[in-house]
N, C-alpha and C. Protein backbone atom coordinates (compact mmCIF):
# COMPACT_ATOMS: atom_id res chain seq x y z
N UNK A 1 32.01 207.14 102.45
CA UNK A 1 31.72 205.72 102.23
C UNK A 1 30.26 205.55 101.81
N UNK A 2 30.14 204.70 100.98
CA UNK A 2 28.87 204.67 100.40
C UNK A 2 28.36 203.51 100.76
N UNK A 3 26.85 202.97 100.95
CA UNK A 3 26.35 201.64 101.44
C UNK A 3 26.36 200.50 100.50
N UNK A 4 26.30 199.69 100.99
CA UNK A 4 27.29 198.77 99.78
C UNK A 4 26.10 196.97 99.82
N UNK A 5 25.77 196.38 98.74
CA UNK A 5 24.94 195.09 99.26
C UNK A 5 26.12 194.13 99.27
N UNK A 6 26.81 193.50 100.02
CA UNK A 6 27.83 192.31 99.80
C UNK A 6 27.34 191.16 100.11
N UNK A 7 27.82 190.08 99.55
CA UNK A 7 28.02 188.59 100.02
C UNK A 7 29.30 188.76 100.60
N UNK A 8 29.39 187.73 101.38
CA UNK A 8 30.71 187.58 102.23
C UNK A 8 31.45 186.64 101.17
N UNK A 9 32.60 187.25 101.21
CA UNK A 9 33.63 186.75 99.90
C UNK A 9 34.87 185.45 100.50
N UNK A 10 34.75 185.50 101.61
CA UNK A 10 35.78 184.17 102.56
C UNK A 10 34.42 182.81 102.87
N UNK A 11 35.80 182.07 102.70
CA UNK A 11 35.16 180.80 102.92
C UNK A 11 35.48 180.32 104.10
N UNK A 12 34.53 179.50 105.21
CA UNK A 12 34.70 179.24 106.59
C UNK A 12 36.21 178.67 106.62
N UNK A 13 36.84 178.23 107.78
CA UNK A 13 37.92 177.51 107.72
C UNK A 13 37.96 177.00 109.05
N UNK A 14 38.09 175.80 108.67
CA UNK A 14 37.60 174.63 109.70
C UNK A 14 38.69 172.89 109.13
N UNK A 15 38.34 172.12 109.99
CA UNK A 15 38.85 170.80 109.38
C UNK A 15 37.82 169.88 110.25
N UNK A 16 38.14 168.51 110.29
CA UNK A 16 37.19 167.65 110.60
C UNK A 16 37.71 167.69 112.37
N UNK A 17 38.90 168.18 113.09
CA UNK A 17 39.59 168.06 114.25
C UNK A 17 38.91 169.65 114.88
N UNK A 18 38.48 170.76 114.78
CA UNK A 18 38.08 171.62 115.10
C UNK A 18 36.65 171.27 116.23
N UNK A 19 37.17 172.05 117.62
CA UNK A 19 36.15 171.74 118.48
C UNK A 19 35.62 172.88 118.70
N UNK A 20 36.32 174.28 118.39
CA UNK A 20 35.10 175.76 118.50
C UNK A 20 35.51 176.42 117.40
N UNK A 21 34.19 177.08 117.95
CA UNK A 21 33.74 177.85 116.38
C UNK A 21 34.05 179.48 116.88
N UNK A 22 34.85 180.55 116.14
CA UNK A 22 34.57 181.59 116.27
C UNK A 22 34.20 182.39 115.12
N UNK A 23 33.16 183.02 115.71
CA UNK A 23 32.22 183.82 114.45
C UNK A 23 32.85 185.64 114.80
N UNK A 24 33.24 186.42 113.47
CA UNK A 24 32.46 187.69 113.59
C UNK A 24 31.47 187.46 113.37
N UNK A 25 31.25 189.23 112.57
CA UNK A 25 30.16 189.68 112.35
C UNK A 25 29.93 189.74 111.00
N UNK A 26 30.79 190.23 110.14
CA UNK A 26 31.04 190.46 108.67
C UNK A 26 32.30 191.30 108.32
N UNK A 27 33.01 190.57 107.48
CA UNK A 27 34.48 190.95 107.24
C UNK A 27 34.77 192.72 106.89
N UNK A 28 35.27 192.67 107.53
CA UNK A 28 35.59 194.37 107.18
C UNK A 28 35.97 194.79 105.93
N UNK A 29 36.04 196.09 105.46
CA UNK A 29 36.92 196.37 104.29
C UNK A 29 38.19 195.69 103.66
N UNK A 30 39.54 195.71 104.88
CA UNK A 30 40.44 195.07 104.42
C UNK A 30 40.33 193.96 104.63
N UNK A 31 40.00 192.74 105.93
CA UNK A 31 39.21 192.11 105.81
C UNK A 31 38.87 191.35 103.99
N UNK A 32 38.03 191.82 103.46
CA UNK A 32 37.43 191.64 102.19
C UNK A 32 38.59 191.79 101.38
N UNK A 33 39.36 192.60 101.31
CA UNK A 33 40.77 192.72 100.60
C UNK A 33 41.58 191.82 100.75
N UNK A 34 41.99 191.37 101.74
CA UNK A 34 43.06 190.40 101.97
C UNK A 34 42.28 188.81 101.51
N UNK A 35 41.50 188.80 101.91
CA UNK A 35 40.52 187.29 101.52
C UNK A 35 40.64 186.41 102.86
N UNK A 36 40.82 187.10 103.72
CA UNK A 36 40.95 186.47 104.97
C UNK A 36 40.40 187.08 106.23
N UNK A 37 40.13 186.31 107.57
CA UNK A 37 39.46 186.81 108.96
C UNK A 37 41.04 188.16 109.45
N UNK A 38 40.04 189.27 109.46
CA UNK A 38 40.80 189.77 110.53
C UNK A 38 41.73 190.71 109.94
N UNK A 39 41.87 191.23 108.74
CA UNK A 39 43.04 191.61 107.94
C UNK A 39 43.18 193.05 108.22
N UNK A 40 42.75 193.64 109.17
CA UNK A 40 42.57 195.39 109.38
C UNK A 40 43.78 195.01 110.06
N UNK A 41 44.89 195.45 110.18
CA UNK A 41 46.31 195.67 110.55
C UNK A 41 46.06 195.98 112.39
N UNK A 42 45.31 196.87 112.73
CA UNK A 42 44.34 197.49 114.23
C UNK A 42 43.94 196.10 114.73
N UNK A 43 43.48 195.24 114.17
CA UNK A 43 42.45 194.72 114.66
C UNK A 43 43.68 193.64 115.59
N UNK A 44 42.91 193.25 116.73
CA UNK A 44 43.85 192.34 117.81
C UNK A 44 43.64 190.97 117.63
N UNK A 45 43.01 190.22 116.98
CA UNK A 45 42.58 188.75 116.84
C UNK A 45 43.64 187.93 116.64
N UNK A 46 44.67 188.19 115.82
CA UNK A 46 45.95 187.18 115.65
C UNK A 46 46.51 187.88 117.06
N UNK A 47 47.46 188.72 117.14
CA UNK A 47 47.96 189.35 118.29
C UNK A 47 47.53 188.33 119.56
N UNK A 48 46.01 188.39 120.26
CA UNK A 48 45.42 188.10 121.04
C UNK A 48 45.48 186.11 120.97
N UNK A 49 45.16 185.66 119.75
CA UNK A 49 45.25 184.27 119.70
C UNK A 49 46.85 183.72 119.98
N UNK A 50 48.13 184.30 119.06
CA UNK A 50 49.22 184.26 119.77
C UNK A 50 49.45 184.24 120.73
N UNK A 51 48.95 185.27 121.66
CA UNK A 51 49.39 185.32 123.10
C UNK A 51 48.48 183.91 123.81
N UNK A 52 47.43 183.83 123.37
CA UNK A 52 46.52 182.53 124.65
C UNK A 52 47.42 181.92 124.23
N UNK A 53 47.91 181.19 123.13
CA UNK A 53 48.74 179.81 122.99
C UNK A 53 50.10 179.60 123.01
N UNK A 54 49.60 181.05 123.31
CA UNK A 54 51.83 181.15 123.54
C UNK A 54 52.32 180.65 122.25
N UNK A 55 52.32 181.11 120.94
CA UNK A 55 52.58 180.68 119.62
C UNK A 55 53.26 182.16 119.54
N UNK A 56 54.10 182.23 117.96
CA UNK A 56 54.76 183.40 117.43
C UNK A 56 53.33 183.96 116.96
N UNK A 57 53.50 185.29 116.59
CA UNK A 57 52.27 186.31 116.04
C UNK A 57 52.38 185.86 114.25
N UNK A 58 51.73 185.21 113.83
CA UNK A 58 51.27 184.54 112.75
C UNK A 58 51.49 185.94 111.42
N UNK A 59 52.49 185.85 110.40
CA UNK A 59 52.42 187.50 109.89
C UNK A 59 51.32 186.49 108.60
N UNK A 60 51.70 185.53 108.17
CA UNK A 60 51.10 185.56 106.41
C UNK A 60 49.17 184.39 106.81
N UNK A 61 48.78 184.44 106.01
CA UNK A 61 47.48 183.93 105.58
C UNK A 61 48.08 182.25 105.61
N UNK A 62 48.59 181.76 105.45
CA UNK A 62 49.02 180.66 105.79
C UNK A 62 49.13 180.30 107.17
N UNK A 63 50.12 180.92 107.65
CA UNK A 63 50.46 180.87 108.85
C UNK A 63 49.37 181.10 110.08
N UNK A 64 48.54 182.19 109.52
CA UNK A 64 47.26 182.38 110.76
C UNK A 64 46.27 180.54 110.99
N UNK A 65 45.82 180.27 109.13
CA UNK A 65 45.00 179.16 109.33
C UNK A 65 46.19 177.76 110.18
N UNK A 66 47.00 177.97 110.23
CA UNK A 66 47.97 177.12 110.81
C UNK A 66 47.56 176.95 112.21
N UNK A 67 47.73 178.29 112.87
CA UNK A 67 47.73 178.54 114.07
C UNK A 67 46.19 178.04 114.87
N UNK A 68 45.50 178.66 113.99
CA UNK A 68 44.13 178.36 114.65
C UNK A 68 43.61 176.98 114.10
N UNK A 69 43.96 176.27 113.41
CA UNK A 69 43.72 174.52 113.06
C UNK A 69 44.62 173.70 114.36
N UNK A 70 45.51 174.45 114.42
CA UNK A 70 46.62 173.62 115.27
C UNK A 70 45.87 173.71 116.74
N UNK A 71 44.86 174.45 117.13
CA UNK A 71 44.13 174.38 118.57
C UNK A 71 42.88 174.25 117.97
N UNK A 72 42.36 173.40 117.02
CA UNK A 72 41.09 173.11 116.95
C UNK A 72 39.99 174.02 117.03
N UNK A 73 40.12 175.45 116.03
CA UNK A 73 39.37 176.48 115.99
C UNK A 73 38.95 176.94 114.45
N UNK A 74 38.05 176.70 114.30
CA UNK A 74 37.12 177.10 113.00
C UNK A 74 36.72 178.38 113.08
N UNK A 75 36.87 179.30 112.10
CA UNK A 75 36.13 180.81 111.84
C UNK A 75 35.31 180.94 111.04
N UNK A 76 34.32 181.90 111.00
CA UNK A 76 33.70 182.43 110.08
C UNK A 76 32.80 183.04 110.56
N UNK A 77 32.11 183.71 109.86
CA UNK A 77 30.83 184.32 110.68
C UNK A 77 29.40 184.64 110.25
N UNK A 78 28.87 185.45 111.34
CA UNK A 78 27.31 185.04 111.22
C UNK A 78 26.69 185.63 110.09
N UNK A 79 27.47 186.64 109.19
CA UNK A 79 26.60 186.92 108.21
C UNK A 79 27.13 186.06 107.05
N UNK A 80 26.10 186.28 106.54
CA UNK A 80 26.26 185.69 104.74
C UNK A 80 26.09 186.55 103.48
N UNK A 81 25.50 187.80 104.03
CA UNK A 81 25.22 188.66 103.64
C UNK A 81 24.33 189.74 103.79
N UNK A 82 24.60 190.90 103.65
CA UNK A 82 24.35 192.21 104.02
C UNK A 82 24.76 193.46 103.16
N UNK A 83 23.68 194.62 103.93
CA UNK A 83 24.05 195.66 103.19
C UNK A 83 24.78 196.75 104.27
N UNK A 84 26.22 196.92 104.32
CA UNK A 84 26.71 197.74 104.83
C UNK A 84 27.68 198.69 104.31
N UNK A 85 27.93 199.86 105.48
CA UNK A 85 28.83 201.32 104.58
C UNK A 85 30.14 200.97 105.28
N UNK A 86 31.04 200.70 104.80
CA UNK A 86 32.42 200.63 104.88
C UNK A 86 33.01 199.06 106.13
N UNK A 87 33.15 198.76 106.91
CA UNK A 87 33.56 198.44 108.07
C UNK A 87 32.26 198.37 108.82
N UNK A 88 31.21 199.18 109.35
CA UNK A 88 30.47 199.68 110.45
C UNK A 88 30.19 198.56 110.85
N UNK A 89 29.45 197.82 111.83
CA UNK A 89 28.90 197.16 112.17
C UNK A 89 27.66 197.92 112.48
N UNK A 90 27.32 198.55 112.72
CA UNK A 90 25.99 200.07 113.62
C UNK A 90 25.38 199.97 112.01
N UNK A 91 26.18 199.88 110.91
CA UNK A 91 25.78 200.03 109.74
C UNK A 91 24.77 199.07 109.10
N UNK A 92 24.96 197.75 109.59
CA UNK A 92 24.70 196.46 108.90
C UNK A 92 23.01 196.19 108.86
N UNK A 93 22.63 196.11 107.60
CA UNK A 93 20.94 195.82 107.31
C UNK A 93 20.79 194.89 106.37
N UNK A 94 19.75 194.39 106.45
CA UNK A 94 18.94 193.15 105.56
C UNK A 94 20.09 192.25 105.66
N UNK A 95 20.16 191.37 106.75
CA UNK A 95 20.80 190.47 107.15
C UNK A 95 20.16 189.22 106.33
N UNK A 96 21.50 188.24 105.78
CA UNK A 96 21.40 187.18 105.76
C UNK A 96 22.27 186.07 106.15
N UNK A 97 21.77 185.45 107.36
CA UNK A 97 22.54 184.48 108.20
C UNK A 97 23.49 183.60 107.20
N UNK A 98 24.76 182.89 107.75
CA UNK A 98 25.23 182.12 107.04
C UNK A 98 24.58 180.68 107.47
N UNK A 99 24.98 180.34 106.60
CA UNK A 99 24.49 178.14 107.13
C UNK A 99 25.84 177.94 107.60
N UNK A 100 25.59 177.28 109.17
CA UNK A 100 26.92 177.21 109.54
C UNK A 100 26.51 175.43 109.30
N UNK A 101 25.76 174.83 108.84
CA UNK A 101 26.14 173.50 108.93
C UNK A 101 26.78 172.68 108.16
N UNK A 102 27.42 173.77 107.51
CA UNK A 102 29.01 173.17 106.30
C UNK A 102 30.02 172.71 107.65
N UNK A 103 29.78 173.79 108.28
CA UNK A 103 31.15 173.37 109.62
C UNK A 103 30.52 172.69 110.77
N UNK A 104 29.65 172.60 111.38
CA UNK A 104 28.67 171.99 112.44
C UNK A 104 29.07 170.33 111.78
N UNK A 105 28.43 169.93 110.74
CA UNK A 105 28.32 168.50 110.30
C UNK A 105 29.66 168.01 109.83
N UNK A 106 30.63 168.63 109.75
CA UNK A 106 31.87 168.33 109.11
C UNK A 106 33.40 168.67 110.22
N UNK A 107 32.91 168.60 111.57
CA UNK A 107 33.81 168.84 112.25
C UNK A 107 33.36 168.69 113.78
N UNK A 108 33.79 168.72 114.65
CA UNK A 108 33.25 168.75 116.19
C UNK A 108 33.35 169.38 117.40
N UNK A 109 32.97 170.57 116.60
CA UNK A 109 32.72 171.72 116.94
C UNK A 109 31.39 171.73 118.58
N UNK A 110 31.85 172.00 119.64
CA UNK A 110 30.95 171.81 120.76
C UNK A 110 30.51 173.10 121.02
N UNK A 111 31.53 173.82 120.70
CA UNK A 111 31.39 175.54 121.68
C UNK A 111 31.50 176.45 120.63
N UNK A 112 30.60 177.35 120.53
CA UNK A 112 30.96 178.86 119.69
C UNK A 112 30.58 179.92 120.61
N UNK A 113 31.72 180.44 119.93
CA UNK A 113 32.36 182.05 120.57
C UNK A 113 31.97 182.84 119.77
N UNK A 114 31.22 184.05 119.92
CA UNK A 114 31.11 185.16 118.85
C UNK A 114 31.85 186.32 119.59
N UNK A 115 32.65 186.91 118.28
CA UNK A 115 33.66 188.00 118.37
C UNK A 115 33.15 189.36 118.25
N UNK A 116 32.28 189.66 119.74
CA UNK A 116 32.07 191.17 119.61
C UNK A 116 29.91 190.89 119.70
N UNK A 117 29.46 192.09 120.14
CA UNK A 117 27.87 191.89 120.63
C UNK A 117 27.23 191.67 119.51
N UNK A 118 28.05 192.40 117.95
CA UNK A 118 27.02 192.43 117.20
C UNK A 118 26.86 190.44 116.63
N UNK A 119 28.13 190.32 116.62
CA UNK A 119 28.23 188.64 115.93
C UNK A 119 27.31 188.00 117.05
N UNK A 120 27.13 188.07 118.61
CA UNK A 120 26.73 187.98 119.15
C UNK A 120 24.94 187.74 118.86
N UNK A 121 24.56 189.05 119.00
CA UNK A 121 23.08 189.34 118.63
C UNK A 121 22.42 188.51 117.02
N UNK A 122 23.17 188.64 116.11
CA UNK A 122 23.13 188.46 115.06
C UNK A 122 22.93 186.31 114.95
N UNK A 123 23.61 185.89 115.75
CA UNK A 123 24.02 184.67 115.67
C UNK A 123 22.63 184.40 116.56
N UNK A 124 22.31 184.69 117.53
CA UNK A 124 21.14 184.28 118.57
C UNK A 124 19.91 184.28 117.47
N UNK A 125 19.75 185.93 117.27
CA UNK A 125 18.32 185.95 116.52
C UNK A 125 17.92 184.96 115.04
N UNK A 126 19.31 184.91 114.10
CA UNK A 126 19.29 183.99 112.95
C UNK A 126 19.70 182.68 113.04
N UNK A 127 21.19 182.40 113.43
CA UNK A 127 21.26 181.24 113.71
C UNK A 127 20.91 180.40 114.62
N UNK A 128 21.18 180.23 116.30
CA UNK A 128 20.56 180.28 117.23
C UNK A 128 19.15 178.91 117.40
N UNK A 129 18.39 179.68 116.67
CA UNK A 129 16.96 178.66 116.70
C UNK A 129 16.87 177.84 115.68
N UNK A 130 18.07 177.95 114.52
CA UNK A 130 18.48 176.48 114.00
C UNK A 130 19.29 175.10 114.52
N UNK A 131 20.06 176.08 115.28
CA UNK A 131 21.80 175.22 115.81
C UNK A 131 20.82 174.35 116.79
N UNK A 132 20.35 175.07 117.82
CA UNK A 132 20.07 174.97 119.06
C UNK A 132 21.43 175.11 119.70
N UNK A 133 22.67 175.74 119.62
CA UNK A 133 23.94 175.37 120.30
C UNK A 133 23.98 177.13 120.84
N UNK A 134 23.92 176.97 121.98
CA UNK A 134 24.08 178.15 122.42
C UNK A 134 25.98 179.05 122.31
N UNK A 135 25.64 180.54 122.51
CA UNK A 135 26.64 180.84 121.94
C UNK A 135 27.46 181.35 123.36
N UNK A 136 28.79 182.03 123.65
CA UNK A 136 29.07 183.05 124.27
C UNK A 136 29.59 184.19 123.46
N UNK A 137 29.16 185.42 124.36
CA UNK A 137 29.38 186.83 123.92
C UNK A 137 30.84 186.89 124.33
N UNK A 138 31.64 186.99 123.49
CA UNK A 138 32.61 187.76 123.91
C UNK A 138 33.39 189.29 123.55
N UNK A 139 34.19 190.34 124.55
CA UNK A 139 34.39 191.32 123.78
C UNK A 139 34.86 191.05 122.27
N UNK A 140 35.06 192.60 121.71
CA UNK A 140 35.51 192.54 120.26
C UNK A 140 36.64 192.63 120.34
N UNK A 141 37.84 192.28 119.49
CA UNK A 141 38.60 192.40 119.17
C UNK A 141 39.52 193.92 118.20
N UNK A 142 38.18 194.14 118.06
CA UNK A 142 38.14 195.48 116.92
C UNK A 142 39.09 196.25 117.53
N UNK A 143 39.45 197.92 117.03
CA UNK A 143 40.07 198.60 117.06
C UNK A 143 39.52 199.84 117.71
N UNK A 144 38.04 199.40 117.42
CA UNK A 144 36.93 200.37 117.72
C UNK A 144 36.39 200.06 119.24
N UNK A 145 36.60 198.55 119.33
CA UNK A 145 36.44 198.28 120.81
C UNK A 145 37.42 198.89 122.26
N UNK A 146 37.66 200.11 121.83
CA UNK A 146 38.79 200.99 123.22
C UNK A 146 38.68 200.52 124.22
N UNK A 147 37.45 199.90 124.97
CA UNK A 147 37.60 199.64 126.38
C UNK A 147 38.56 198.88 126.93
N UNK A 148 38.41 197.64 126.03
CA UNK A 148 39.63 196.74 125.73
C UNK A 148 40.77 196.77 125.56
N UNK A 149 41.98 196.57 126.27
CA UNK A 149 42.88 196.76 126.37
C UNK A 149 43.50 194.78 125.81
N UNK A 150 44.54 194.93 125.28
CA UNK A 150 45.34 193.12 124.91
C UNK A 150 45.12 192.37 125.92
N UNK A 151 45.20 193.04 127.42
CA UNK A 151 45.69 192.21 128.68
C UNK A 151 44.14 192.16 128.70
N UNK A 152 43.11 192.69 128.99
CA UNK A 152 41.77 192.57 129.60
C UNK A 152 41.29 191.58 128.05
N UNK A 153 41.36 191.47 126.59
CA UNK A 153 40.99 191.11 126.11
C UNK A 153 41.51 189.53 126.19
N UNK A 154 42.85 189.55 126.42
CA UNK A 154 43.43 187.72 126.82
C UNK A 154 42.71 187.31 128.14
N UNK A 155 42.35 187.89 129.16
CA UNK A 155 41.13 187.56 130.47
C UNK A 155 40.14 187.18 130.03
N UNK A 156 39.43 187.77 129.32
CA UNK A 156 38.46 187.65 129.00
C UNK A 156 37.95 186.14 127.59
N UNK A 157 39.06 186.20 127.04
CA UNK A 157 39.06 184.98 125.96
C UNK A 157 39.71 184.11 126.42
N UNK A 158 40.10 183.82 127.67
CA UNK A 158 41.28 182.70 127.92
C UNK A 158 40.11 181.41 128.26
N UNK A 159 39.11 182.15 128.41
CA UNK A 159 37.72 181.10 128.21
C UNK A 159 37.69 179.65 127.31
N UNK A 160 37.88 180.07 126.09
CA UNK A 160 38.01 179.27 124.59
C UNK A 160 39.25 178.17 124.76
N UNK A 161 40.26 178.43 126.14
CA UNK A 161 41.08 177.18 126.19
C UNK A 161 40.33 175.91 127.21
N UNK A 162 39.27 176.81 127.72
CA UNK A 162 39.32 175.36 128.93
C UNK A 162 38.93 174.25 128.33
């Protein structure tokens, strides 16, 4: 894999009824392929959102933004752009934050969740001291995140319903 400079190629997805925000970090390979959050087949984010809402497991790009509009949840995430080698996150340099106030001013959005330490870290140091809206860390969803098991990862996110 070779290091790569990208803009992030997805556009946030939100509506004016959306009350949280969940951020990665920067779309993965397939991810970037599909044109949508989450598209690594591994990755648990639909899986995991199905199960909190007790909804069917969302298969098409339609059907996911369905699911997560229908509980008032906006995605996107903290980069805007970067230079990274494949997927990595460990990889990611010369960060450039996204402007989240396309979705902040256009929806009512109270709470953001970042998906995993790096969206985490990334969102505090760049975005953070613009928002003023503080964030929570939550585990990743990734594939790469092993500690995590579906059941410890629905504990741990069942947060985002209260």
């Amino acid at each position: 894999m070779r290091e790569e400079s990208i803009v992030h190629p997805i556009p946030p997805l939100y509506d004016e009824n959306c009350k949280i925000l969940i951020l990665g970090s920067f779309p993965s390979v397939k991810s970037r392929e599909a044109m949508f959050f989450y598209g690594h087949p591994q990755n648990r984010f639909w899986k995991l959102m199905a199960a909190l809402f007790d909804e069917a497991y969302p298969q098409t790009i339609e059907e996911k933004k369905a699911l997560v509009l229908k509980h008032h949840i906006a995605m996107w995430d903290t980069i805007r752009s970067c230079t990274i080698t494949g997927s990595s996150d460990s990889s990611i340099k010369d960060v450039v934050p996204n402007d989240l106030s396309v979705i902040l001013d256009n929806s009512r959005v109270e709470r953001i969740f970042c998906n995993g330490a790096t969206s985490y870290r990334l969102y505090m140091k760049y975005i953070y001291p613009t928002t003023g809206v503080k964030a929570v860390k939550l585990p990743s969803t990734s594939p790469a995140n092993a500690a995590f098991n579906l059941e410890r990862l629905l504990t741990e996110w069942s947060m985002i319903k209260d």
